[in-house]
C-alpha atoms as a PDB file:
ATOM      1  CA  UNK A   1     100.401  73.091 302.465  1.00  0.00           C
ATOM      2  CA  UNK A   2     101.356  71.729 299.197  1.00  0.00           C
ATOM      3  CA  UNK A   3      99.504  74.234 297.359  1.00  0.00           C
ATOM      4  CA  UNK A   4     101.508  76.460 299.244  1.00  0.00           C
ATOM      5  CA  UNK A   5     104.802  74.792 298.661  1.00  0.00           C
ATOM      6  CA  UNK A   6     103.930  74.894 294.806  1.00  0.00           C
ATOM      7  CA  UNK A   7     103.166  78.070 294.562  1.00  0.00           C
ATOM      8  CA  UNK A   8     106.350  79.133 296.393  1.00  0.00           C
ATOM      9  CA  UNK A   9     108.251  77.028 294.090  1.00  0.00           C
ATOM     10  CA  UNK A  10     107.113  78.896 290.951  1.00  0.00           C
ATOM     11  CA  UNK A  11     108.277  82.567 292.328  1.00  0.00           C
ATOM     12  CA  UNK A  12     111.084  81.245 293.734  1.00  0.00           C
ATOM     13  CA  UNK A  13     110.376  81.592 297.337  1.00  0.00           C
ATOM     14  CA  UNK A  14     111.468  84.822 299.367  1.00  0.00           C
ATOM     15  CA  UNK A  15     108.210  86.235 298.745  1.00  0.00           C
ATOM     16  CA  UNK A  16     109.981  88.240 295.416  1.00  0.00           C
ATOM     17  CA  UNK A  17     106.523  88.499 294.018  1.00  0.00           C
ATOM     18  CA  UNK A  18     105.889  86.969 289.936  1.00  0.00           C
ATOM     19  CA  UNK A  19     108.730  86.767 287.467  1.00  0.00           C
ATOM     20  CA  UNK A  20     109.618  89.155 284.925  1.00  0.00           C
ATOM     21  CA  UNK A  21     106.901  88.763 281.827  1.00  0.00           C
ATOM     22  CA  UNK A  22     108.995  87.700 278.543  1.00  0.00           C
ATOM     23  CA  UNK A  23     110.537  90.210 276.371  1.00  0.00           C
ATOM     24  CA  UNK A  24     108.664  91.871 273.571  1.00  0.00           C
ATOM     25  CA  UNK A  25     108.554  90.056 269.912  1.00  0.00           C
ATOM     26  CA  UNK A  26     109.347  92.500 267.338  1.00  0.00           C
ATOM     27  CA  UNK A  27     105.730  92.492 266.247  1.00  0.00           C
ATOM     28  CA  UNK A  28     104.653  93.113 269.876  1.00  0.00           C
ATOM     29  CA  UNK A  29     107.179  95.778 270.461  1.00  0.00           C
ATOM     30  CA  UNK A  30     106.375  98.001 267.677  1.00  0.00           C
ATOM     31  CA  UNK A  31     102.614  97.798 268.295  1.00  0.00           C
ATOM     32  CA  UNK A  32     103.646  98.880 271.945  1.00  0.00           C
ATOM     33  CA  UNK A  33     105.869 101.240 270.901  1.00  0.00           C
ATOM     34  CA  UNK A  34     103.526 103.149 268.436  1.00  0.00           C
ATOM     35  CA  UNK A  35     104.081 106.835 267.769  1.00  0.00           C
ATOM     36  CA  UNK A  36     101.101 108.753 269.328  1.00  0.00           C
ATOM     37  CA  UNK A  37      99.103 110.232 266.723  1.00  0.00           C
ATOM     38  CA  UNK A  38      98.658 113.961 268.027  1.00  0.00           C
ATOM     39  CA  UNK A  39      96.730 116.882 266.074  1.00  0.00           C
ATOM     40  CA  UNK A  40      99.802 118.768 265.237  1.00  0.00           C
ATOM     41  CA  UNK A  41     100.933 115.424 263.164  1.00  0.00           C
ATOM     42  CA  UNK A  42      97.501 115.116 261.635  1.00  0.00           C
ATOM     43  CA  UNK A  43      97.460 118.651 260.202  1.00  0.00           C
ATOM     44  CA  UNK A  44     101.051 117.714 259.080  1.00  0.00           C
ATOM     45  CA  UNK A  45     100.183 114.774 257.376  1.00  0.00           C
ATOM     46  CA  UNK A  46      97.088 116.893 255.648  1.00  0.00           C
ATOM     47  CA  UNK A  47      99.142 119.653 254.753  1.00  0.00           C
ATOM     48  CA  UNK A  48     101.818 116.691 253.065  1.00  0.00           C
ATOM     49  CA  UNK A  49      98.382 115.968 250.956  1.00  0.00           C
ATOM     50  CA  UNK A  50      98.106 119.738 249.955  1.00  0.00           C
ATOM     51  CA  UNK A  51     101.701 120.399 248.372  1.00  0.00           C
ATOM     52  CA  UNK A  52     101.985 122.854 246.245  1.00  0.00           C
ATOM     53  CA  UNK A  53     103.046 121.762 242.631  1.00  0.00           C
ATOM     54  CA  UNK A  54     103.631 124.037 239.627  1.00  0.00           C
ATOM     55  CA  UNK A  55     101.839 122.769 236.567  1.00  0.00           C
ATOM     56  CA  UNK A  56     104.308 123.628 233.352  1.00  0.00           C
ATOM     57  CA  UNK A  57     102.757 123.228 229.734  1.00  0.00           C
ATOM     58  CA  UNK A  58     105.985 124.326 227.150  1.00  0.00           C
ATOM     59  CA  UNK A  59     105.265 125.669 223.797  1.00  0.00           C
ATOM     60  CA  UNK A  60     108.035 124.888 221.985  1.00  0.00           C
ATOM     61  CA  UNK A  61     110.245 120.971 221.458  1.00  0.00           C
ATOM     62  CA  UNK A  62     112.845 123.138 223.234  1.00  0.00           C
ATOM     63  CA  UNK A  63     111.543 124.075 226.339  1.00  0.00           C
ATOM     64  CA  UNK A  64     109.816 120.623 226.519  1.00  0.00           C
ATOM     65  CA  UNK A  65     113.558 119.321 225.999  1.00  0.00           C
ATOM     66  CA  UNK A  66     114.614 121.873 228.704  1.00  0.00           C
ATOM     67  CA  UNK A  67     111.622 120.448 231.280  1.00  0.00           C
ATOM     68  CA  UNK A  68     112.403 117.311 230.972  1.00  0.00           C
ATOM     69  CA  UNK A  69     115.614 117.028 231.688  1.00  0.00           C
ATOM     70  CA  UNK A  70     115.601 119.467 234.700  1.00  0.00           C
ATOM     71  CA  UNK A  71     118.764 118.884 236.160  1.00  0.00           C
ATOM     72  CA  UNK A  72     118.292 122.442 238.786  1.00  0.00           C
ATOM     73  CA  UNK A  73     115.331 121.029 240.879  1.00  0.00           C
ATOM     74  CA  UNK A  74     115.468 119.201 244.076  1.00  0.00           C
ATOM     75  CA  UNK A  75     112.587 117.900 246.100  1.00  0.00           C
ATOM     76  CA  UNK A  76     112.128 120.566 248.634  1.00  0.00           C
ATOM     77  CA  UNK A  77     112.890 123.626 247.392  1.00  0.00           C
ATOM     78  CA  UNK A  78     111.378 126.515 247.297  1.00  0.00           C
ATOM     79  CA  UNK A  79     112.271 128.033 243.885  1.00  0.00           C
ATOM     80  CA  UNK A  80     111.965 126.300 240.825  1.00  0.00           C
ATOM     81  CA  UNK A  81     114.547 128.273 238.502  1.00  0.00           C
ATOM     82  CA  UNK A  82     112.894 128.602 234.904  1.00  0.00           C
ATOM     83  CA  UNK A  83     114.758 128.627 231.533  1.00  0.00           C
ATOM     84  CA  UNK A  84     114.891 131.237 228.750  1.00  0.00           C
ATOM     85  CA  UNK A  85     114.463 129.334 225.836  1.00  0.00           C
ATOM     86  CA  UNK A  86     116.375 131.063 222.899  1.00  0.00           C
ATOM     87  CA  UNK A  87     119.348 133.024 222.122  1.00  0.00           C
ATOM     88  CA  UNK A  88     118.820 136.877 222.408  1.00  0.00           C
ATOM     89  CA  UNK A  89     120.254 140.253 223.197  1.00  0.00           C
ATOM     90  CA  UNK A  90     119.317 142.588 225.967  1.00  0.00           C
ATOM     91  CA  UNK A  91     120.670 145.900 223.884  1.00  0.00           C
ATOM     92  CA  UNK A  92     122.550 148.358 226.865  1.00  0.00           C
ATOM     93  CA  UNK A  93     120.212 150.782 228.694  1.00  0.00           C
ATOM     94  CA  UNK A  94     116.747 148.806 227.082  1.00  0.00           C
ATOM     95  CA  UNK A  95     113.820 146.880 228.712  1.00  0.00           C
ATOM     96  CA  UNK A  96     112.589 143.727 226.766  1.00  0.00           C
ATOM     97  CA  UNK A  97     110.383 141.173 227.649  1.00  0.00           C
ATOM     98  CA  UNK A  98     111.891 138.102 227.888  1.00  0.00           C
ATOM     99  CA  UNK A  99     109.818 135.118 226.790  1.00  0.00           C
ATOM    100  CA  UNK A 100     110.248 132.177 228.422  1.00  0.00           C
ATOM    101  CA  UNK A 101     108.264 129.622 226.695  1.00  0.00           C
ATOM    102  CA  UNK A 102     105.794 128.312 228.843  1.00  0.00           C
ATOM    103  CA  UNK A 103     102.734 128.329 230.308  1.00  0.00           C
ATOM    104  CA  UNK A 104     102.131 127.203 234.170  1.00  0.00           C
ATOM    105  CA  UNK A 105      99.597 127.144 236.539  1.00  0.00           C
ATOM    106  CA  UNK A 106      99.693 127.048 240.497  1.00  0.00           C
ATOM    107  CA  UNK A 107      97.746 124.540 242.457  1.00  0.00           C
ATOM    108  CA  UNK A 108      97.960 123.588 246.208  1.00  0.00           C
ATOM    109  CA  UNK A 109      96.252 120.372 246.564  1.00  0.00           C
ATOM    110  CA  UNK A 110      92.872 120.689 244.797  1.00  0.00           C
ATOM    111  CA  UNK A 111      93.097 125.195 244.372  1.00  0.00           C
ATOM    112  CA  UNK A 112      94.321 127.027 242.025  1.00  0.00           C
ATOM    113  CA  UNK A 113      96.906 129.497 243.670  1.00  0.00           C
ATOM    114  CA  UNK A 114      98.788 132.629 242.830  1.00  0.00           C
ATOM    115  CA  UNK A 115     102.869 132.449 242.245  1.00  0.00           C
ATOM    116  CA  UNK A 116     105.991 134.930 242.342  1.00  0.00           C
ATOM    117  CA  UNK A 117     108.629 135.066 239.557  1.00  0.00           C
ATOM    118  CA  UNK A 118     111.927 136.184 241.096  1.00  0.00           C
ATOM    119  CA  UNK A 119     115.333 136.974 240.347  1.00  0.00           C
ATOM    120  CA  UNK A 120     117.444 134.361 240.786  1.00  0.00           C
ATOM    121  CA  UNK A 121     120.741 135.185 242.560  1.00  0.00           C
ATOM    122  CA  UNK A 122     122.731 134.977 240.640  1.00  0.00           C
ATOM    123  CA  UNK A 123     121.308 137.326 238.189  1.00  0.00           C
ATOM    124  CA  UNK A 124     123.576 140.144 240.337  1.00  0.00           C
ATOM    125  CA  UNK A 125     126.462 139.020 237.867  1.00  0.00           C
ATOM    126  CA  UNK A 126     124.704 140.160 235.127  1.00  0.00           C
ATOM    127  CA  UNK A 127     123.485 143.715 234.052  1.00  0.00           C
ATOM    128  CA  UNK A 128     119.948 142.266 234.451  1.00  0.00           C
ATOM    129  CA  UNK A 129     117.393 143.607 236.295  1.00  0.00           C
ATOM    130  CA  UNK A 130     113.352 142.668 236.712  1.00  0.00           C
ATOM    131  CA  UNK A 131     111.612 145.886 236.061  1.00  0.00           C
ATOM    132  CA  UNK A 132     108.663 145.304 238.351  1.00  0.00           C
ATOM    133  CA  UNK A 133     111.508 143.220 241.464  1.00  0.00           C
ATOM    134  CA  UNK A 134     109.010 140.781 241.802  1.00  0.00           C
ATOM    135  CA  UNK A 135     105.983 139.543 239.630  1.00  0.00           C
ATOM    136  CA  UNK A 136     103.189 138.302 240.997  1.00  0.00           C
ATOM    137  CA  UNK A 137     101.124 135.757 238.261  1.00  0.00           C
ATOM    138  CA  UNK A 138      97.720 135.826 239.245  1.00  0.00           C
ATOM    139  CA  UNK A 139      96.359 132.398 240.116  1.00  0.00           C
ATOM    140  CA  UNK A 140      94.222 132.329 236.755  1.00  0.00           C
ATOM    141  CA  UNK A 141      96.472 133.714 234.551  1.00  0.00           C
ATOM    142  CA  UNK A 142      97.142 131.057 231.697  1.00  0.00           C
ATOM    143  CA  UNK A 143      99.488 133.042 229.192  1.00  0.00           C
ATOM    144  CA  UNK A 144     102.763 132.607 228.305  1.00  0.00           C
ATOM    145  CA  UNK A 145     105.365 133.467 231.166  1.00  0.00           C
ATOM    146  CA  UNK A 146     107.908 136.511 230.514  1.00  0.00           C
ATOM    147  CA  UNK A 147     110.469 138.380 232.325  1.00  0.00           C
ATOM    148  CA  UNK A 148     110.240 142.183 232.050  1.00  0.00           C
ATOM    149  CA  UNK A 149     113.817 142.977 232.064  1.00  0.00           C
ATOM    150  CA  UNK A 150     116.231 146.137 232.503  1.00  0.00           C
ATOM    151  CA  UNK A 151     119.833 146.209 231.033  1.00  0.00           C
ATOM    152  CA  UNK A 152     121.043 148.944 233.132  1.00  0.00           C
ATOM    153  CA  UNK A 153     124.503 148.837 232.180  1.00  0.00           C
ATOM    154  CA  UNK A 154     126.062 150.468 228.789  1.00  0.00           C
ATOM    155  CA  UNK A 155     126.613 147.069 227.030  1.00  0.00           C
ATOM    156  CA  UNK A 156     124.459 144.760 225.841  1.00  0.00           C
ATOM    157  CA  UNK A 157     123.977 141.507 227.283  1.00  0.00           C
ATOM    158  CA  UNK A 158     123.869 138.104 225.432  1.00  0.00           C
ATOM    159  CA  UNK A 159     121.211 135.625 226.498  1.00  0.00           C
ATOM    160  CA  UNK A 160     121.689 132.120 225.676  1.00  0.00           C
ATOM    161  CA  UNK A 161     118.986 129.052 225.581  1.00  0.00           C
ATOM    162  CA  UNK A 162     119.230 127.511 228.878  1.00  0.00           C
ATOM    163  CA  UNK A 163     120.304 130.565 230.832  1.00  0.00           C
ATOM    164  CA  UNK A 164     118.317 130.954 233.817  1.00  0.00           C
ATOM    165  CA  UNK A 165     117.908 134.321 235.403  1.00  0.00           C
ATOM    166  CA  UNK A 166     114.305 133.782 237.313  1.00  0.00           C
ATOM    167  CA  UNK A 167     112.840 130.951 239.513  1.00  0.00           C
ATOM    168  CA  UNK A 168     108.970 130.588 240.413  1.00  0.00           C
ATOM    169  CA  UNK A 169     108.221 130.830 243.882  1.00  0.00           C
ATOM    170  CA  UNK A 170     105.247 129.846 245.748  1.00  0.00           C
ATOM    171  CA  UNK A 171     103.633 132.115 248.775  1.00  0.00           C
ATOM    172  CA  UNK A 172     105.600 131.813 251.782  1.00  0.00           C
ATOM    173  CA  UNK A 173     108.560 130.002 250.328  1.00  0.00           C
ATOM    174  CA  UNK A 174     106.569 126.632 250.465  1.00  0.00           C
ATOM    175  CA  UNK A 175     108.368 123.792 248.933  1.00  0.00           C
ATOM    176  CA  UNK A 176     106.940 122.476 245.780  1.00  0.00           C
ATOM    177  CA  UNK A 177     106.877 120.527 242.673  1.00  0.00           C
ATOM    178  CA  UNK A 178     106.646 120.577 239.324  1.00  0.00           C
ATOM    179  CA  UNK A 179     104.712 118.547 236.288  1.00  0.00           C
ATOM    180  CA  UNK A 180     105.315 118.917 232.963  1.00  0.00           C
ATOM    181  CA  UNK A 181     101.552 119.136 231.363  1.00  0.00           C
ATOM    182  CA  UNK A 182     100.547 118.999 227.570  1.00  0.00           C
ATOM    183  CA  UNK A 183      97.826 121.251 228.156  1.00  0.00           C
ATOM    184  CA  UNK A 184      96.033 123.737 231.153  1.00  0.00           C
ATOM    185  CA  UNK A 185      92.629 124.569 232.677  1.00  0.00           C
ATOM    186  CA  UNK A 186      90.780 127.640 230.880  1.00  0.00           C
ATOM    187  CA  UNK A 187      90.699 130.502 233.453  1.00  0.00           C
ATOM    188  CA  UNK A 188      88.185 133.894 233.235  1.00  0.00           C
ATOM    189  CA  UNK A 189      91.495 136.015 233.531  1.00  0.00           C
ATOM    190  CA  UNK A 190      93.050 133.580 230.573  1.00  0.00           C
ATOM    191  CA  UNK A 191      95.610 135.137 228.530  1.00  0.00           C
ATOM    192  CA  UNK A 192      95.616 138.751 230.073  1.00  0.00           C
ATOM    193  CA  UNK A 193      98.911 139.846 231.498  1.00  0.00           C
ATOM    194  CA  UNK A 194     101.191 142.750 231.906  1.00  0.00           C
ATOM    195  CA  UNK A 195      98.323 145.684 232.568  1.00  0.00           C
ATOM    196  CA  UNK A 196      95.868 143.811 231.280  1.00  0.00           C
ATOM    197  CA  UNK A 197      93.318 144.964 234.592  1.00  0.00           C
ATOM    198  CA  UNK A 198      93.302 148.858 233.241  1.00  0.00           C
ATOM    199  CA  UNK A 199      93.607 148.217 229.391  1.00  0.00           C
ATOM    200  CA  UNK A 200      97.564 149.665 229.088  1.00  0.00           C
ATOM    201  CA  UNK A 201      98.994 146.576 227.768  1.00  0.00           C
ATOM    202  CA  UNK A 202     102.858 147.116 227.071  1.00  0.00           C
ATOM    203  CA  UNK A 203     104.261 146.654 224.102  1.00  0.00           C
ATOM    204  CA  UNK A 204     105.526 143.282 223.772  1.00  0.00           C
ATOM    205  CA  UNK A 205     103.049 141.656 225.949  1.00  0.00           C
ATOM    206  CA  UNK A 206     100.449 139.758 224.931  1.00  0.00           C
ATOM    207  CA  UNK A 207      96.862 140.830 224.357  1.00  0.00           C
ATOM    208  CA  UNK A 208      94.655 140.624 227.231  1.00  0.00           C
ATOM    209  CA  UNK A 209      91.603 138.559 226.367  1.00  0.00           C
ATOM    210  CA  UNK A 210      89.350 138.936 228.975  1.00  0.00           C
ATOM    211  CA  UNK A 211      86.778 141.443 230.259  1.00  0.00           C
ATOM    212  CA  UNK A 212      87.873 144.050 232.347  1.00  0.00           C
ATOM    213  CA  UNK A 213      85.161 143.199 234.933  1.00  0.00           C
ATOM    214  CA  UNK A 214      86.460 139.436 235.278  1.00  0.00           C
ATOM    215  CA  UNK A 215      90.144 140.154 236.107  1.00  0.00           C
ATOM    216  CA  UNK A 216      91.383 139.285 239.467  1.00  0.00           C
ATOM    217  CA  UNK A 217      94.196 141.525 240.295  1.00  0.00           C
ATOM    218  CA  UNK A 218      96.016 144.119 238.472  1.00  0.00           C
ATOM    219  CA  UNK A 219     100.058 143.407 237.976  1.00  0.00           C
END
């Protein structure tokens, strides 16, 4: 009977059954609390690992001054706009190749990946126009970067250092970043550019310097 009394004492009689346990700790809340760790968050988490990250080696003081001050790039985008690097003049109705002073290399995590060089938007103010819309750089390609541009208005239009007129773009509009590099990886396809796969370089584009056999994929 007193065992019985005692134990009715402790719930409180009624028959109400045990009391409440005490509240959660913060330590003990958060380890019961716990995000579930499901594959879809793993493969996220792995795919944070494998960012894709432009690797930018300048040639000049100026576009190393230019690259390292970037004031254009924020983390998360998708274009990284790129800089001409001296004054010149686009003469009316002419192509040029516009040389921007840099090499770069694509990786995504540990592989070496192929990029895009667009217009940027606002390039539609200008008489400007990419003569091939987009170019692809080949993932091995390690010369310097150049815009292939059309003036196709009747005046000529004035570049100045700074201006920006195209961005580098990764596949699929992934979000990357950028490193400014004193030096890149030697490639088979090295310096061989514009028509460098079937031997009709264009004039003003650097010599291609690699076998025809080893080239990855004509521009």
């Amino acid at each position: 009977v007193r065992r019985l009394l005692y134990l009715r004492g402790m719930w409180g009689g009624g028959g109400r059954g045990p009391p409440p346990p005490p509240p959660l700790t913060p330590e003990k809340r958060t380890a019961a609390t716990a995000e579930v760790v499901t594959p879809a968050k793993l493969a996220a988490e792995e795919g944070a690992k494998q960012d894709h990250c432009l690797l930018i080696q300048p040639l000049s003081e100026t576009a190393a001054q230019l690259y390292g001050g970037h004031g254009q790039y924020h983390k998360g985008d998708s274009g990284l706009d790129l800089f001409c690097v001296q004054d010149e003049t686009i003469p009316a109705g002419e192509m040029r190749f516009v040389k921007l002073g840099i090499k770069a290399a694509a990786w995504k995590g540990d592989e070496n990946v192929s990029w895009l060089l667009m217009p940027r938007s606002s390039i539609s103010k200008t008489p400007l126009r990419l003569c091939n819309s987009v170019g692809l750089i080949d993932a091995g390609y390690r010369g310097e970067i150049m815009a292939a541009v059309d003036n196709v208005k009747n005046v000529d239009h004035h570049l100045k250092k700074g201006d920006r007129i195209v961005q580098a773009v990764g596949f699929a509009g992934v979000p990357w970043s950028f490193k400014v590099v004193e030096s890149l990886d030697k490639t088979a396809r090295g310096e061989g550019g514009f028509g460098s796969t079937t031997g009709t370089e264009l004039p003003g584009a650097p010599p291609a310097k690699v076998p025809r056999g080893e080239a990855a994929l004509a521009h």
